[in-house]
PDB file of N, CA and C in Angstrom:
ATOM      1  N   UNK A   1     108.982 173.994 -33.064  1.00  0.00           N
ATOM      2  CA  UNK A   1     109.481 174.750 -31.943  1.00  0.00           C
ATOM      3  C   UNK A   1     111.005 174.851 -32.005  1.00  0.00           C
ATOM      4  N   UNK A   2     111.563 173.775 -32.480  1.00  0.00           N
ATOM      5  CA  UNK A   2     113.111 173.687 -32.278  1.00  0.00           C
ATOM      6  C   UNK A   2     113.695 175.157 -33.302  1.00  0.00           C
ATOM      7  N   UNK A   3     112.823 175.400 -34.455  1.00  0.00           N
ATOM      8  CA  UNK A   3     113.624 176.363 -35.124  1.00  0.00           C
ATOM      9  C   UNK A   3     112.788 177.222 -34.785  1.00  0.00           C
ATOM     10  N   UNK A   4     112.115 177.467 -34.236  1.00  0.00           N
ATOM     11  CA  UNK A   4     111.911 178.912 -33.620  1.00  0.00           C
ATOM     12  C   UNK A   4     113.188 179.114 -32.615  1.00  0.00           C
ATOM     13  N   UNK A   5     113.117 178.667 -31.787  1.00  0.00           N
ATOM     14  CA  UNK A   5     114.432 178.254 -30.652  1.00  0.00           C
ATOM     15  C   UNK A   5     115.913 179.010 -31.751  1.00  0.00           C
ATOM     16  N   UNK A   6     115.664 177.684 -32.704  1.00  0.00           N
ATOM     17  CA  UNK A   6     117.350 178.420 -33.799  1.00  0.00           C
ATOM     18  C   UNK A   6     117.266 179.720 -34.171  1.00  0.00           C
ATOM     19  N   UNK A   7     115.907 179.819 -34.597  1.00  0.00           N
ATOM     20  CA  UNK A   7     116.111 181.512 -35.046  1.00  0.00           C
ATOM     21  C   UNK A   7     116.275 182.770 -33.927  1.00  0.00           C
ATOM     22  N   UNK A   8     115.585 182.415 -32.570  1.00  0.00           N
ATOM     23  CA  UNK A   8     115.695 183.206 -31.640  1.00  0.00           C
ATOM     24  C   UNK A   8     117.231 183.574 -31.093  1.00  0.00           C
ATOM     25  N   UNK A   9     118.058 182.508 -31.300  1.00  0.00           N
ATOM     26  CA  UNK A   9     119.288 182.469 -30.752  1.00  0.00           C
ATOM     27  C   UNK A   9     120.430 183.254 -31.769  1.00  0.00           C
ATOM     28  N   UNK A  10     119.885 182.992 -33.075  1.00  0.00           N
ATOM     29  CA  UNK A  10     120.823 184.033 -33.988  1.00  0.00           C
ATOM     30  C   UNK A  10     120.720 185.376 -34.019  1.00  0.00           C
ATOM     31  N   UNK A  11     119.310 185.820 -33.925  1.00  0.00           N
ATOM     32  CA  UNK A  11     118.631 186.615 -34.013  1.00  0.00           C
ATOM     33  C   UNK A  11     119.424 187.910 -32.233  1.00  0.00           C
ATOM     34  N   UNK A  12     119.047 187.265 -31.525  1.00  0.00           N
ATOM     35  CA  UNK A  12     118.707 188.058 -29.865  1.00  0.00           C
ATOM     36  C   UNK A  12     120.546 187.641 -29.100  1.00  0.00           C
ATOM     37  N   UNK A  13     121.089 186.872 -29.582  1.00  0.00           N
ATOM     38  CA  UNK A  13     122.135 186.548 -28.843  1.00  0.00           C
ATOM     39  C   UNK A  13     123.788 186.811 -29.690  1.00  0.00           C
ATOM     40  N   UNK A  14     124.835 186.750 -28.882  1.00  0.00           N
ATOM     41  CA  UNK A  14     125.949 187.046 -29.832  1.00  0.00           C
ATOM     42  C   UNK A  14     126.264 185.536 -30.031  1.00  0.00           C
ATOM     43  N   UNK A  15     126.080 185.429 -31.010  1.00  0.00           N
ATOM     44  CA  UNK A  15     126.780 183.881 -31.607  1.00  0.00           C
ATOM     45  C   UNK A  15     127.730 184.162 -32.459  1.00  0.00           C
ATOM     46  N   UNK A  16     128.317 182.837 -32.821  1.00  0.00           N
ATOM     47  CA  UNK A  16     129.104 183.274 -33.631  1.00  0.00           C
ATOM     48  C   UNK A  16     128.766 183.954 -34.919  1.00  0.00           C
ATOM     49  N   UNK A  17     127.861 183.987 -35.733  1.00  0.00           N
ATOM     50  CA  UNK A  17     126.707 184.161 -36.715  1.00  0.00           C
ATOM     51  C   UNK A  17     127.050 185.735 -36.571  1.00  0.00           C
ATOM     52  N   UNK A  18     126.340 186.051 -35.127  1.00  0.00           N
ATOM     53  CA  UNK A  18     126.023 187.474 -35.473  1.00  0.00           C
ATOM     54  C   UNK A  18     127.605 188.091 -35.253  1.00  0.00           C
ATOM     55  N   UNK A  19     128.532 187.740 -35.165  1.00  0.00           N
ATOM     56  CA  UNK A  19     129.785 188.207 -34.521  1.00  0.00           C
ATOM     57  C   UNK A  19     130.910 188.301 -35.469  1.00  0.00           C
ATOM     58  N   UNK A  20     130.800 186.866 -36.566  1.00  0.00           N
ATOM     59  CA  UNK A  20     131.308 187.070 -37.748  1.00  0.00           C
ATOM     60  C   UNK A  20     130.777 187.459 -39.237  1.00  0.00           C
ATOM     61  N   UNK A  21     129.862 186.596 -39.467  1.00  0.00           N
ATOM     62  CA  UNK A  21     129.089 186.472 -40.810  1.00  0.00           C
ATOM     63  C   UNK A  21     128.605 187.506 -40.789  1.00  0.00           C
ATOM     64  N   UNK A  22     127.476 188.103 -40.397  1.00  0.00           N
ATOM     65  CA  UNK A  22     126.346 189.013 -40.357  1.00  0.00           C
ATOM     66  C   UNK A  22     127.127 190.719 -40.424  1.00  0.00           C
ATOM     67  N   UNK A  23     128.410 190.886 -39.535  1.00  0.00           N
ATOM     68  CA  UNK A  23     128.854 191.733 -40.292  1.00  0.00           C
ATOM     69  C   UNK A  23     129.509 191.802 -41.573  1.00  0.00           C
ATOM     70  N   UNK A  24     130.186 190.766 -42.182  1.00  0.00           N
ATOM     71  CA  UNK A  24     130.529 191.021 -43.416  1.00  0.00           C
ATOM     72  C   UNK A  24     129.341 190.715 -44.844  1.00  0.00           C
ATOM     73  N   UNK A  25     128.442 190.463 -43.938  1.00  0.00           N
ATOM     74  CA  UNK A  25     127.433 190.813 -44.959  1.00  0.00           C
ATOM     75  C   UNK A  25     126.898 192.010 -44.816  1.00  0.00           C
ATOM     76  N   UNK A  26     126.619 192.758 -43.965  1.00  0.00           N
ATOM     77  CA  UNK A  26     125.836 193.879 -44.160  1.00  0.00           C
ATOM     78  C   UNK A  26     127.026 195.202 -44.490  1.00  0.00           C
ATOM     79  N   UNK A  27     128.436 194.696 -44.595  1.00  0.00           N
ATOM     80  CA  UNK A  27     129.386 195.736 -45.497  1.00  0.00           C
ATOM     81  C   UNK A  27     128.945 195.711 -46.970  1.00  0.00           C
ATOM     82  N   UNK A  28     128.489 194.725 -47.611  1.00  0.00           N
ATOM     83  CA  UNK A  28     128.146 194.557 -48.999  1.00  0.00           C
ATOM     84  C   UNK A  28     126.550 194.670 -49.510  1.00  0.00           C
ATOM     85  N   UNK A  29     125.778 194.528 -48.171  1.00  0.00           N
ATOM     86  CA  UNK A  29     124.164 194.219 -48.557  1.00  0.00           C
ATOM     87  C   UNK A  29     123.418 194.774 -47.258  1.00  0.00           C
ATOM     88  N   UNK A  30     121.867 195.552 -47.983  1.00  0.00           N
ATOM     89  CA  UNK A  30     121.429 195.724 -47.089  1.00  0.00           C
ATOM     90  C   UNK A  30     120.242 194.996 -46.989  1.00  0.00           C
ATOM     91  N   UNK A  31     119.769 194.824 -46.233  1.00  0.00           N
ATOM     92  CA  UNK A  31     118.657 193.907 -46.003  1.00  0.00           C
ATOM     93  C   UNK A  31     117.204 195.111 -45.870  1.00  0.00           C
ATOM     94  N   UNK A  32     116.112 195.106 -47.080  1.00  0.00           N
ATOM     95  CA  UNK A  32     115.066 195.313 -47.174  1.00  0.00           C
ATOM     96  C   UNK A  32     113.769 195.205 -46.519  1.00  0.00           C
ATOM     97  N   UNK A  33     113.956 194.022 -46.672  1.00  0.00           N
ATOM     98  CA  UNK A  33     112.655 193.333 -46.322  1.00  0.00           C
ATOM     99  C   UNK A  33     112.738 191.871 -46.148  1.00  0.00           C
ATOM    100  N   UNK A  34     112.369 191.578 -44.966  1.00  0.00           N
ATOM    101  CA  UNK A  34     112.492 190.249 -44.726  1.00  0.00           C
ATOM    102  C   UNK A  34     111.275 189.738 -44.015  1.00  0.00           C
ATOM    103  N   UNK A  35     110.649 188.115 -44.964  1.00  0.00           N
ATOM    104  CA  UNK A  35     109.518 187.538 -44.695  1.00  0.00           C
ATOM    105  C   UNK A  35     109.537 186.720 -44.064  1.00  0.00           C
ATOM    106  N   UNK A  36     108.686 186.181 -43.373  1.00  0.00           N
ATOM    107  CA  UNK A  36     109.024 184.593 -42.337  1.00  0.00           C
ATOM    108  C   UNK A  36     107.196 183.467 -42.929  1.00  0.00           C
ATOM    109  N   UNK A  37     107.575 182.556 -43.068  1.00  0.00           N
ATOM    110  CA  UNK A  37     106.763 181.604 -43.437  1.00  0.00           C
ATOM    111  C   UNK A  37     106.292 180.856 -41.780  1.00  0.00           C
ATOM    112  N   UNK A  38     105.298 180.122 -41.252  1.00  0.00           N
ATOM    113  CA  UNK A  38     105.164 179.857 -40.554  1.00  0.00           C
ATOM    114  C   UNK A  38     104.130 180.271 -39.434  1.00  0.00           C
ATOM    115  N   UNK A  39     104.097 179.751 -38.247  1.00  0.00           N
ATOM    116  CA  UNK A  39     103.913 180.438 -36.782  1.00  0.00           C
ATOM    117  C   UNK A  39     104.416 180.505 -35.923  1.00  0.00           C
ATOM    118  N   UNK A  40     105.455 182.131 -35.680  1.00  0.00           N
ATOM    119  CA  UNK A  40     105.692 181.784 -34.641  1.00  0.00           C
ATOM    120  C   UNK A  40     105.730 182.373 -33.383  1.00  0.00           C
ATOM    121  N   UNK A  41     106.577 182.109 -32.176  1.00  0.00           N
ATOM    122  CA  UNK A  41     105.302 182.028 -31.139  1.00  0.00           C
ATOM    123  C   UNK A  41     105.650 183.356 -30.752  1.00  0.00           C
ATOM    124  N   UNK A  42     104.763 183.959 -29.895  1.00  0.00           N
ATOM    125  CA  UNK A  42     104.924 185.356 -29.289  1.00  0.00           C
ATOM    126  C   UNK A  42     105.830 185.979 -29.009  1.00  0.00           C
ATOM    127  N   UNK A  43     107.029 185.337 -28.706  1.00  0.00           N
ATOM    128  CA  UNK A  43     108.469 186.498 -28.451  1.00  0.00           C
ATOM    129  C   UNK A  43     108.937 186.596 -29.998  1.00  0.00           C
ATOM    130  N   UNK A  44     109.189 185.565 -31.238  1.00  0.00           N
ATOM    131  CA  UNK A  44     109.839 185.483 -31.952  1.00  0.00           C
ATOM    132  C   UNK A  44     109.059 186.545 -33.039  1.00  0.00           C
ATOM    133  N   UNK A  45     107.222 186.650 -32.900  1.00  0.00           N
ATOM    134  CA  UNK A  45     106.708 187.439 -33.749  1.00  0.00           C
ATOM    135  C   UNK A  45     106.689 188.892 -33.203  1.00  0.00           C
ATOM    136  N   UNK A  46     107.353 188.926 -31.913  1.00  0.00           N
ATOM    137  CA  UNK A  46     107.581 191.003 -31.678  1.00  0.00           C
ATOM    138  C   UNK A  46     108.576 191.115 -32.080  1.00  0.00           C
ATOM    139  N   UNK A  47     109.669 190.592 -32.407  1.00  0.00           N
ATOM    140  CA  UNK A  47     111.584 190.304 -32.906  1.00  0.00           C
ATOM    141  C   UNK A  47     111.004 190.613 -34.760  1.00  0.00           C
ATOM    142  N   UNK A  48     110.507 189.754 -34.873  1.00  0.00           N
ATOM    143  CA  UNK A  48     109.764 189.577 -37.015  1.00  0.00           C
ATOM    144  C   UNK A  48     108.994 191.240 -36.724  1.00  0.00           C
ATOM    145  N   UNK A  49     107.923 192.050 -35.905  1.00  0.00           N
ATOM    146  CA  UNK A  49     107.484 192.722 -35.891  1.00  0.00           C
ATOM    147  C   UNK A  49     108.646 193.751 -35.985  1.00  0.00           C
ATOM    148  N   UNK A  50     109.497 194.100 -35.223  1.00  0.00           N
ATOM    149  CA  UNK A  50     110.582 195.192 -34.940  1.00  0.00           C
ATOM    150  C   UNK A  50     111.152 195.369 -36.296  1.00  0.00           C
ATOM    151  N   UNK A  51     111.392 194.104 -36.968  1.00  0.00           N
ATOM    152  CA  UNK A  51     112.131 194.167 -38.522  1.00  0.00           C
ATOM    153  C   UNK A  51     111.306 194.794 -39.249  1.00  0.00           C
ATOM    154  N   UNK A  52     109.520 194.721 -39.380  1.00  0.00           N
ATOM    155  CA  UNK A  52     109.100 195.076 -40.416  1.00  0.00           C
ATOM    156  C   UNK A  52     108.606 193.929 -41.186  1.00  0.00           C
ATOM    157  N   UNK A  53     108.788 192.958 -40.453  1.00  0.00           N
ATOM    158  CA  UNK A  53     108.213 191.698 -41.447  1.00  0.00           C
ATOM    159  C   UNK A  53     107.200 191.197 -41.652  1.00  0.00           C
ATOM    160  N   UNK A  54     106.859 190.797 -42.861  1.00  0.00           N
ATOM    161  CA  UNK A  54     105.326 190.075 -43.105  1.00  0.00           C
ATOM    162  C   UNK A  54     105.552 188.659 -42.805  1.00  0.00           C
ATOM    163  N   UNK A  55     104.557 188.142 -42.075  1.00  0.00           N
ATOM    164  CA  UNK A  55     104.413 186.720 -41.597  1.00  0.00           C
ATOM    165  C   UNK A  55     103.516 186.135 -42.260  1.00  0.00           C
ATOM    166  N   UNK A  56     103.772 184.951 -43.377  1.00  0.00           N
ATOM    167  CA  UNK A  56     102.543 183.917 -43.909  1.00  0.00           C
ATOM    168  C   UNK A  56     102.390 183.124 -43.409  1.00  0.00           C
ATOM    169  N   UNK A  57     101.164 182.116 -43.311  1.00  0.00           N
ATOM    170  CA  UNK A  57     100.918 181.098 -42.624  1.00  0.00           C
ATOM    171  C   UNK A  57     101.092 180.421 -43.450  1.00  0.00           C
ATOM    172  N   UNK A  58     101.815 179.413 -42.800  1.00  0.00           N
ATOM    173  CA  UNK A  58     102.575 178.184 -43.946  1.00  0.00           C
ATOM    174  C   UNK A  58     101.783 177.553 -44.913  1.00  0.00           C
ATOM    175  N   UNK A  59     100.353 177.680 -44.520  1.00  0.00           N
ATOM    176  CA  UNK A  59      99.777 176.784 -45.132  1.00  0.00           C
ATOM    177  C   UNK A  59      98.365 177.897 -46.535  1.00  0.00           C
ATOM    178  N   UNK A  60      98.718 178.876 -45.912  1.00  0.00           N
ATOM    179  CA  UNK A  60      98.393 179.986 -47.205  1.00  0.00           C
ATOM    180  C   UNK A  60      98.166 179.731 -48.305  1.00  0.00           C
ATOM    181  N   UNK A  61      99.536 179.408 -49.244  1.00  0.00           N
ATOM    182  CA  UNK A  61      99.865 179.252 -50.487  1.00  0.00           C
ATOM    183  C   UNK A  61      99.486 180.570 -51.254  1.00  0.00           C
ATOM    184  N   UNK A  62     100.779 180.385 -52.639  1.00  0.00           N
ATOM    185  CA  UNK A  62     100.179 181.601 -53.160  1.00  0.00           C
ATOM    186  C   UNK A  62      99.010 180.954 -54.187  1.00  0.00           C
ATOM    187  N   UNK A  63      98.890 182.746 -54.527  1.00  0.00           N
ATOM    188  CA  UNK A  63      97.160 182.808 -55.795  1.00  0.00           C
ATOM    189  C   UNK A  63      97.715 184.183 -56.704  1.00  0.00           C
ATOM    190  N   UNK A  64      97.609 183.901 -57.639  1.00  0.00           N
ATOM    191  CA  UNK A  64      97.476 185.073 -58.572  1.00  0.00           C
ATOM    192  C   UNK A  64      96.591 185.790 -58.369  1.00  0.00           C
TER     193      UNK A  64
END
């Protein structure tokens, strides 16, 4: 729960993160596609949904 919490706060709020870093990265890079490992909980998977992201369940694993 606690890093759902961390990711919600970088993600939805102005931190410092999104205020410094995050723009001087997206002057150089664009972001594609982005995956999330895990479960998480209902606000954080409509936020992963809006991006476009595929969600694995941690415990999945891959298979050829």
């Amino acid at each position: 729960m606690k890093h759902m919490q961390i990711l919600m706060q970088h993600l939805l709020t102005n931190g410092i993160a999104s205020k410094t870093i995050l723009p001087k990265i997206f002057e150089v890079a664009k972001i594609n596609r982005f995956d999330a490992y895990g479960s998480p909980n209902e606000e954080l998977q409509k936020v992963l949904t809006s991006f476009g992201s595929q969600v694995y369940n941690l415990f999945t694993r891959f298979s050829r």
